[in-house]
PDB file of N, CA and C in Angstrom:
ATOM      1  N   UNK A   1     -28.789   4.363 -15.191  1.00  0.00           N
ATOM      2  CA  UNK A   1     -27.987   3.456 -15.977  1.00  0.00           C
ATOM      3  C   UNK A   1     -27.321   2.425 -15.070  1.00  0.00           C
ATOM      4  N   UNK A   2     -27.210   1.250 -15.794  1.00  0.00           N
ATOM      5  CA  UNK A   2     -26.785   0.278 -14.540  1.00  0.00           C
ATOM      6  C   UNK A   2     -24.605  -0.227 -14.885  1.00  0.00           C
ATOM      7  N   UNK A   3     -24.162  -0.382 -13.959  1.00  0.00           N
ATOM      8  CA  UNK A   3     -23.221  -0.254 -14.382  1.00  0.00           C
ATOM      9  C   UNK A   3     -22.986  -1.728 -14.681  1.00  0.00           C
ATOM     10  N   UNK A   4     -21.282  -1.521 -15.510  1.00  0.00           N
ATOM     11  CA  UNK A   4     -21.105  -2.631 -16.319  1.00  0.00           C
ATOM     12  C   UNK A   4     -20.924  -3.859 -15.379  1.00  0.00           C
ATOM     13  N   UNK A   5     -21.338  -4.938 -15.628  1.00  0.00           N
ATOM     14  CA  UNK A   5     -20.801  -6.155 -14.758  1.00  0.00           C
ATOM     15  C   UNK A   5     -21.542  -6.466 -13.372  1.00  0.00           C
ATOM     16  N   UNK A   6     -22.635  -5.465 -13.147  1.00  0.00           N
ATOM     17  CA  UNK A   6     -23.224  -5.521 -11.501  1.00  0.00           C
ATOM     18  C   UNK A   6     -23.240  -6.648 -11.387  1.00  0.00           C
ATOM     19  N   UNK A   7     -23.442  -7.897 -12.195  1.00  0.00           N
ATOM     20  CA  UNK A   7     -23.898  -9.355 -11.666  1.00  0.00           C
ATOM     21  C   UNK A   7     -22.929  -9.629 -11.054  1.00  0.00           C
ATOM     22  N   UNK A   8     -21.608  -9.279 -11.376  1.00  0.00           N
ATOM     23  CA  UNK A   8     -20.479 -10.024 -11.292  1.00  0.00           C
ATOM     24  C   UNK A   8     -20.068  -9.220  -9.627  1.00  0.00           C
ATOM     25  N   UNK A   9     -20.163  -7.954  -9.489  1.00  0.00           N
ATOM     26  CA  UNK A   9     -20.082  -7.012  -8.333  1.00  0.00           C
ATOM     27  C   UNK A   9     -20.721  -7.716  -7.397  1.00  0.00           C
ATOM     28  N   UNK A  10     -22.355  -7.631  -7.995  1.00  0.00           N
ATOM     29  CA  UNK A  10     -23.255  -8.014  -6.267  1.00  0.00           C
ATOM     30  C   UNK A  10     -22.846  -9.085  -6.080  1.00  0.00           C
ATOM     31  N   UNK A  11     -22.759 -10.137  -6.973  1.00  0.00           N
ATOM     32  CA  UNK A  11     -22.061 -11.901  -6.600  1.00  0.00           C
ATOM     33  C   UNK A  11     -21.050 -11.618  -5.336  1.00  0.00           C
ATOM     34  N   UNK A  12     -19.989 -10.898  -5.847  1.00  0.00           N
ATOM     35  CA  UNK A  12     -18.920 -10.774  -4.919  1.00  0.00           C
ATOM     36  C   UNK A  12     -19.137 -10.000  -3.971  1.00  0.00           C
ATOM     37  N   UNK A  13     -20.193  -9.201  -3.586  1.00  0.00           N
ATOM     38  CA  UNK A  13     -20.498  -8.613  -1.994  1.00  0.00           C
ATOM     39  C   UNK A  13     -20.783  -9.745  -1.460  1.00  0.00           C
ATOM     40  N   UNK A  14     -22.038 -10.369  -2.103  1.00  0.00           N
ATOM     41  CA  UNK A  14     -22.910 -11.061  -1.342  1.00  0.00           C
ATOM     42  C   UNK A  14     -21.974 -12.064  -0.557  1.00  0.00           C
ATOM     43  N   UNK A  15     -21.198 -12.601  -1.563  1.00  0.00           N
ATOM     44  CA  UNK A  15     -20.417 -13.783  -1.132  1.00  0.00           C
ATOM     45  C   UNK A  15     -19.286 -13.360  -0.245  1.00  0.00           C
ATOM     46  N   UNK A  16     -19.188 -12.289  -0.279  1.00  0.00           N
ATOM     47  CA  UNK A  16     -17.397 -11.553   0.865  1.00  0.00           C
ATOM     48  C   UNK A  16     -16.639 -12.128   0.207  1.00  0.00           C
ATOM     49  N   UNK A  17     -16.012 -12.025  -1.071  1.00  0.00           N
ATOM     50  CA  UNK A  17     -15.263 -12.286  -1.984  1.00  0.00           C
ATOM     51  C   UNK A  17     -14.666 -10.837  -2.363  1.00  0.00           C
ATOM     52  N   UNK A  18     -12.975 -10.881  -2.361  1.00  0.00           N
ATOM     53  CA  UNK A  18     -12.157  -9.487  -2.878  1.00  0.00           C
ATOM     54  C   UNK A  18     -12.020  -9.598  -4.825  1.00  0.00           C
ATOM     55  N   UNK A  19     -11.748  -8.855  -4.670  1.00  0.00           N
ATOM     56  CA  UNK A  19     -11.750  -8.646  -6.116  1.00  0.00           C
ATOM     57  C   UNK A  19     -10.449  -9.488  -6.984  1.00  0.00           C
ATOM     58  N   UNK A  20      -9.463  -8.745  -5.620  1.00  0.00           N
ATOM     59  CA  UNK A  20      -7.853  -9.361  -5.750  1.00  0.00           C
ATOM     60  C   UNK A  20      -8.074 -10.739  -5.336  1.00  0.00           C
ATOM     61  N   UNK A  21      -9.111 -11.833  -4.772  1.00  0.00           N
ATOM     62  CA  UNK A  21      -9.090 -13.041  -4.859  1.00  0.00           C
ATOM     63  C   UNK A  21      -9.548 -13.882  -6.079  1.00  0.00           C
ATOM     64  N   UNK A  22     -10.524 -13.097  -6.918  1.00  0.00           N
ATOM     65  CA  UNK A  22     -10.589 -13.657  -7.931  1.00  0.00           C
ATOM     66  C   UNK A  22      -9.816 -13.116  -9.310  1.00  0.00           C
ATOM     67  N   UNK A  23      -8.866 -12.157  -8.982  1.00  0.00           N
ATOM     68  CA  UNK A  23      -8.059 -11.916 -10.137  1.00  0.00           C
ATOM     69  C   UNK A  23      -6.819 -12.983 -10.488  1.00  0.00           C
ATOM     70  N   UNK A  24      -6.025 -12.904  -8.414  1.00  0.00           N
ATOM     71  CA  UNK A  24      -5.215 -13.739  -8.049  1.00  0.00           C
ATOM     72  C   UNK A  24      -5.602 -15.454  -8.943  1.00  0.00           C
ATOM     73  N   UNK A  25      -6.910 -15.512  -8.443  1.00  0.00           N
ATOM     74  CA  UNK A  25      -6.930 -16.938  -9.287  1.00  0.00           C
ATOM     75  C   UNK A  25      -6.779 -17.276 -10.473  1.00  0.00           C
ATOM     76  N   UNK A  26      -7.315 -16.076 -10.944  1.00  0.00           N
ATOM     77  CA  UNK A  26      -7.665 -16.311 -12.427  1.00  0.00           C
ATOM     78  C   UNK A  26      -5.700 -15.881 -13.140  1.00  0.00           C
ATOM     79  N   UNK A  27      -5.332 -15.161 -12.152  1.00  0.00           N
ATOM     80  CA  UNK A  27      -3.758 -15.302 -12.377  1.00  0.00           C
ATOM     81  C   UNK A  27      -3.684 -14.019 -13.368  1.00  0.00           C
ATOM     82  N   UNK A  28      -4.294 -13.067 -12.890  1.00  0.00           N
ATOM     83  CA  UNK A  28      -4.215 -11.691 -13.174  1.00  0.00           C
ATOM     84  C   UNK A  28      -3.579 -10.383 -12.041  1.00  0.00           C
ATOM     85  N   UNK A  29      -3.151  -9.822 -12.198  1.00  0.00           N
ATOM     86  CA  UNK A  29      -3.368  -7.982 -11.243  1.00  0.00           C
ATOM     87  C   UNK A  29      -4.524  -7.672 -10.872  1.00  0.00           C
ATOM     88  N   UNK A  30      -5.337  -7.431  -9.472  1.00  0.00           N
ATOM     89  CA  UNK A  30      -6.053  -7.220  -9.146  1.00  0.00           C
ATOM     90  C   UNK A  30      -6.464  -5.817 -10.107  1.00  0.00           C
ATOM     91  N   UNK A  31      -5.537  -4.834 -10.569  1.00  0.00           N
ATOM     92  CA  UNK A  31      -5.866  -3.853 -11.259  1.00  0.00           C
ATOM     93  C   UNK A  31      -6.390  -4.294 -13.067  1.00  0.00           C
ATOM     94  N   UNK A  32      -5.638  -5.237 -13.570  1.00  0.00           N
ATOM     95  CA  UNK A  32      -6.150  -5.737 -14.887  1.00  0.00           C
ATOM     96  C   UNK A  32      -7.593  -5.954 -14.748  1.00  0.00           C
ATOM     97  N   UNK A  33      -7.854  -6.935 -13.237  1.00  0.00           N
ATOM     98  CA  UNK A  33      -9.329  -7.726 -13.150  1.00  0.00           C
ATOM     99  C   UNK A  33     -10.419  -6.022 -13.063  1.00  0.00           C
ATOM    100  N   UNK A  34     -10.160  -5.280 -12.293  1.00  0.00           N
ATOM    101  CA  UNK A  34     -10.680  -3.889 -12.134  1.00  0.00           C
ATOM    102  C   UNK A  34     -11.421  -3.107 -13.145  1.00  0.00           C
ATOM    103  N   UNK A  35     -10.634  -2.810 -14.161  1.00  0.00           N
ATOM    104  CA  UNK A  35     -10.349  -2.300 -15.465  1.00  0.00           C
ATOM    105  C   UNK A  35     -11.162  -3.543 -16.633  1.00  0.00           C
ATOM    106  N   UNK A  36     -10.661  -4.783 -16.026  1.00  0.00           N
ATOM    107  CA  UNK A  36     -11.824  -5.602 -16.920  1.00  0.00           C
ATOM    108  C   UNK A  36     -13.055  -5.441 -16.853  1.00  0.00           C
ATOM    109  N   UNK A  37     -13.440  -5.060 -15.661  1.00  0.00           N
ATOM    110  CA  UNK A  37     -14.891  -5.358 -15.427  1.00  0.00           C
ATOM    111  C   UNK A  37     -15.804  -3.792 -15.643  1.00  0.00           C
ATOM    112  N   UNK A  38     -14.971  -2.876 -15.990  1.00  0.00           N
ATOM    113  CA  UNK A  38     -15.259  -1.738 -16.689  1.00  0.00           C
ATOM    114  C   UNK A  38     -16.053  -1.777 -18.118  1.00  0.00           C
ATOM    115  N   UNK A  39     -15.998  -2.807 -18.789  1.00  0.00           N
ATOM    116  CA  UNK A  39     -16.953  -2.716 -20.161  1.00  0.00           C
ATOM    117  C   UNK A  39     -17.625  -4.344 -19.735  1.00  0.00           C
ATOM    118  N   UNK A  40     -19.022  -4.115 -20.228  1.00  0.00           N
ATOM    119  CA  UNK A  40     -19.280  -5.539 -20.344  1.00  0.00           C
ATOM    120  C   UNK A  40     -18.500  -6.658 -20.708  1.00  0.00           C
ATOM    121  N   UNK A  41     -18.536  -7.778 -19.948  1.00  0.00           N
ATOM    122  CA  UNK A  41     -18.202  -8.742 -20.204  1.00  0.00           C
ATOM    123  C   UNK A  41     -19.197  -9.817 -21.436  1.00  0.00           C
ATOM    124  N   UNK A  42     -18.426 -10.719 -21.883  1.00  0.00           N
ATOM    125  CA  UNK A  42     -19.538 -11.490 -23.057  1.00  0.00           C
ATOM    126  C   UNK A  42     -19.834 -12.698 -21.536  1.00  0.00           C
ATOM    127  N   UNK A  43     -20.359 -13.481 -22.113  1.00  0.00           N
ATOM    128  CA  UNK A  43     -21.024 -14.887 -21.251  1.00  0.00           C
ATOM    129  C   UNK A  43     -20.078 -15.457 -20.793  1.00  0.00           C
ATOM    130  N   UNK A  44     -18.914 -16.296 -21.876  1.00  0.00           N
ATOM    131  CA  UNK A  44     -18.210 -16.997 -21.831  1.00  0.00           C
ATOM    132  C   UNK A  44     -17.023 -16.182 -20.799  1.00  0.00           C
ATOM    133  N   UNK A  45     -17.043 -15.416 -20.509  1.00  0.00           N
ATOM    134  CA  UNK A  45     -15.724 -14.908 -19.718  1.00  0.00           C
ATOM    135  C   UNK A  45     -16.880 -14.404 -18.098  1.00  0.00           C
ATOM    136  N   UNK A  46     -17.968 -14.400 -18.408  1.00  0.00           N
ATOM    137  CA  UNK A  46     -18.634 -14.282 -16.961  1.00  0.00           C
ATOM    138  C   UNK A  46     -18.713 -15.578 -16.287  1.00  0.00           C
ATOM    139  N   UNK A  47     -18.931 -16.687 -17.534  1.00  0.00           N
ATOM    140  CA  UNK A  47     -19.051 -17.841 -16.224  1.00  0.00           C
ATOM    141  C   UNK A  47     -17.839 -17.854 -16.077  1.00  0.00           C
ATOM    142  N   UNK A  48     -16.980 -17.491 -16.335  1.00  0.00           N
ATOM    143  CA  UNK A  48     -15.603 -18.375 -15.990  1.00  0.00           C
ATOM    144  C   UNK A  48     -15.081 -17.613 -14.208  1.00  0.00           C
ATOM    145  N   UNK A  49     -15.499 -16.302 -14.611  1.00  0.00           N
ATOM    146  CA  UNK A  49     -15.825 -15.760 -13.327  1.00  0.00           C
ATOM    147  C   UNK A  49     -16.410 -16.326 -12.399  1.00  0.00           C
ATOM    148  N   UNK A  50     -17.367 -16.541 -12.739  1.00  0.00           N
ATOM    149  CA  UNK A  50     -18.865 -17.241 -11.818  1.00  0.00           C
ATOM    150  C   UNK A  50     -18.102 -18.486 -11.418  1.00  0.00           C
ATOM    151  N   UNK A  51     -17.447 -19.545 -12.294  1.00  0.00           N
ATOM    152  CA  UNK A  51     -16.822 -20.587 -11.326  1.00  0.00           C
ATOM    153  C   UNK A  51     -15.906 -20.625 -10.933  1.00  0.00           C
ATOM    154  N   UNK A  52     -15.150 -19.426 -10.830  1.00  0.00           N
ATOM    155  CA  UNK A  52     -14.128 -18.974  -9.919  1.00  0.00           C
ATOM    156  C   UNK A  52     -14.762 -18.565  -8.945  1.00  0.00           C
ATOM    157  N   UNK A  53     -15.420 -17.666  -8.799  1.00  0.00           N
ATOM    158  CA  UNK A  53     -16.031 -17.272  -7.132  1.00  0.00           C
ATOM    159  C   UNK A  53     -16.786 -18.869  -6.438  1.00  0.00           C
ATOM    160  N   UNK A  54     -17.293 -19.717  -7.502  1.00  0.00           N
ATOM    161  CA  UNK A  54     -17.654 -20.417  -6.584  1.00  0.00           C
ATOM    162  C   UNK A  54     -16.583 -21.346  -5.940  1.00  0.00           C
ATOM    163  N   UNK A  55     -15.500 -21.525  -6.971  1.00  0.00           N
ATOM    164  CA  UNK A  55     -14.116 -22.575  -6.045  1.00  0.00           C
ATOM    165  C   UNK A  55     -13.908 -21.280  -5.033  1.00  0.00           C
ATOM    166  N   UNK A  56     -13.657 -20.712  -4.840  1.00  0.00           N
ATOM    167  CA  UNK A  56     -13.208 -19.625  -3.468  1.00  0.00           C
ATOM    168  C   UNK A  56     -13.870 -19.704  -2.612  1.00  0.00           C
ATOM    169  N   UNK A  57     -15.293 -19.744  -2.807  1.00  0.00           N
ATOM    170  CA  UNK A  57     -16.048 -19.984  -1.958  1.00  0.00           C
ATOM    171  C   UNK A  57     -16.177 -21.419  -1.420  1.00  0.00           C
ATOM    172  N   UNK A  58     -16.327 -22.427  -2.393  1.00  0.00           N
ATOM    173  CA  UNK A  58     -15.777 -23.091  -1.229  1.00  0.00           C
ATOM    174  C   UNK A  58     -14.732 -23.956  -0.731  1.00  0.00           C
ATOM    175  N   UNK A  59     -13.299 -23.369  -1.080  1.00  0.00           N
ATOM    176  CA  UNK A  59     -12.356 -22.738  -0.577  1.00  0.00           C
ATOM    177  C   UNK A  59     -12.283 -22.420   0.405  1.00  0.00           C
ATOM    178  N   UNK A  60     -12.460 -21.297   0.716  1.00  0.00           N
ATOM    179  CA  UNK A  60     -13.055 -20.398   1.862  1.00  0.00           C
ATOM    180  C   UNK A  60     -14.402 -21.567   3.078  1.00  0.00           C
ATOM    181  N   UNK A  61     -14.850 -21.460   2.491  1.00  0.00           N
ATOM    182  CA  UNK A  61     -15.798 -22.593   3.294  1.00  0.00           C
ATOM    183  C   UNK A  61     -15.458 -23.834   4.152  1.00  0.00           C
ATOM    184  N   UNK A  62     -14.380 -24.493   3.591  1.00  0.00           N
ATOM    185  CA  UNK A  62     -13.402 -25.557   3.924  1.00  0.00           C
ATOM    186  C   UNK A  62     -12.526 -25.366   5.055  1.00  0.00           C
ATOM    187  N   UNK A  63     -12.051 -24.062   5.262  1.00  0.00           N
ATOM    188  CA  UNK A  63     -10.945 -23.567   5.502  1.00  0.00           C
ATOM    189  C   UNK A  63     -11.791 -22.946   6.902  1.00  0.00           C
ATOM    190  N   UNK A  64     -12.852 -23.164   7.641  1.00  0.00           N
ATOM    191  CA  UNK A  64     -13.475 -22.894   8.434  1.00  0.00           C
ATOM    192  C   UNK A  64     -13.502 -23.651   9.441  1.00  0.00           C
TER     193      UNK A  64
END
């Protein structure tokens, strides 16, 4: 069985992205964001994810 959200997981290995950086953004508790990602997410709340890791990234990228 695959667990809930892997897209959203492997995104954030791949990229060396914390969990607490994209909760922080999104202006959550790293524990709310945690617990979110426990049941599927719908689309509309994954991309919003998805273009949060990518401002961090490059964020992060800048900042090099």
């Amino acid at each position: 069985m695959r667990r809930a959200n892997s897209d959203i997981r492997e995104l954030l290995a791949k990229e060396r992205i914390y969990q607490w950086e994209v909760a922080h953004e999104l202006g959550m508790k790293e524990s709310n964001f945690t617990a979110m990602l426990r049941t599927e997410l719908d689309d509309e709340k994954k991309v919003q994810i998805f273009n949060t890791v990518k401002k961090i990234k490059q964020r992060n990228s800048s900042n090099i």
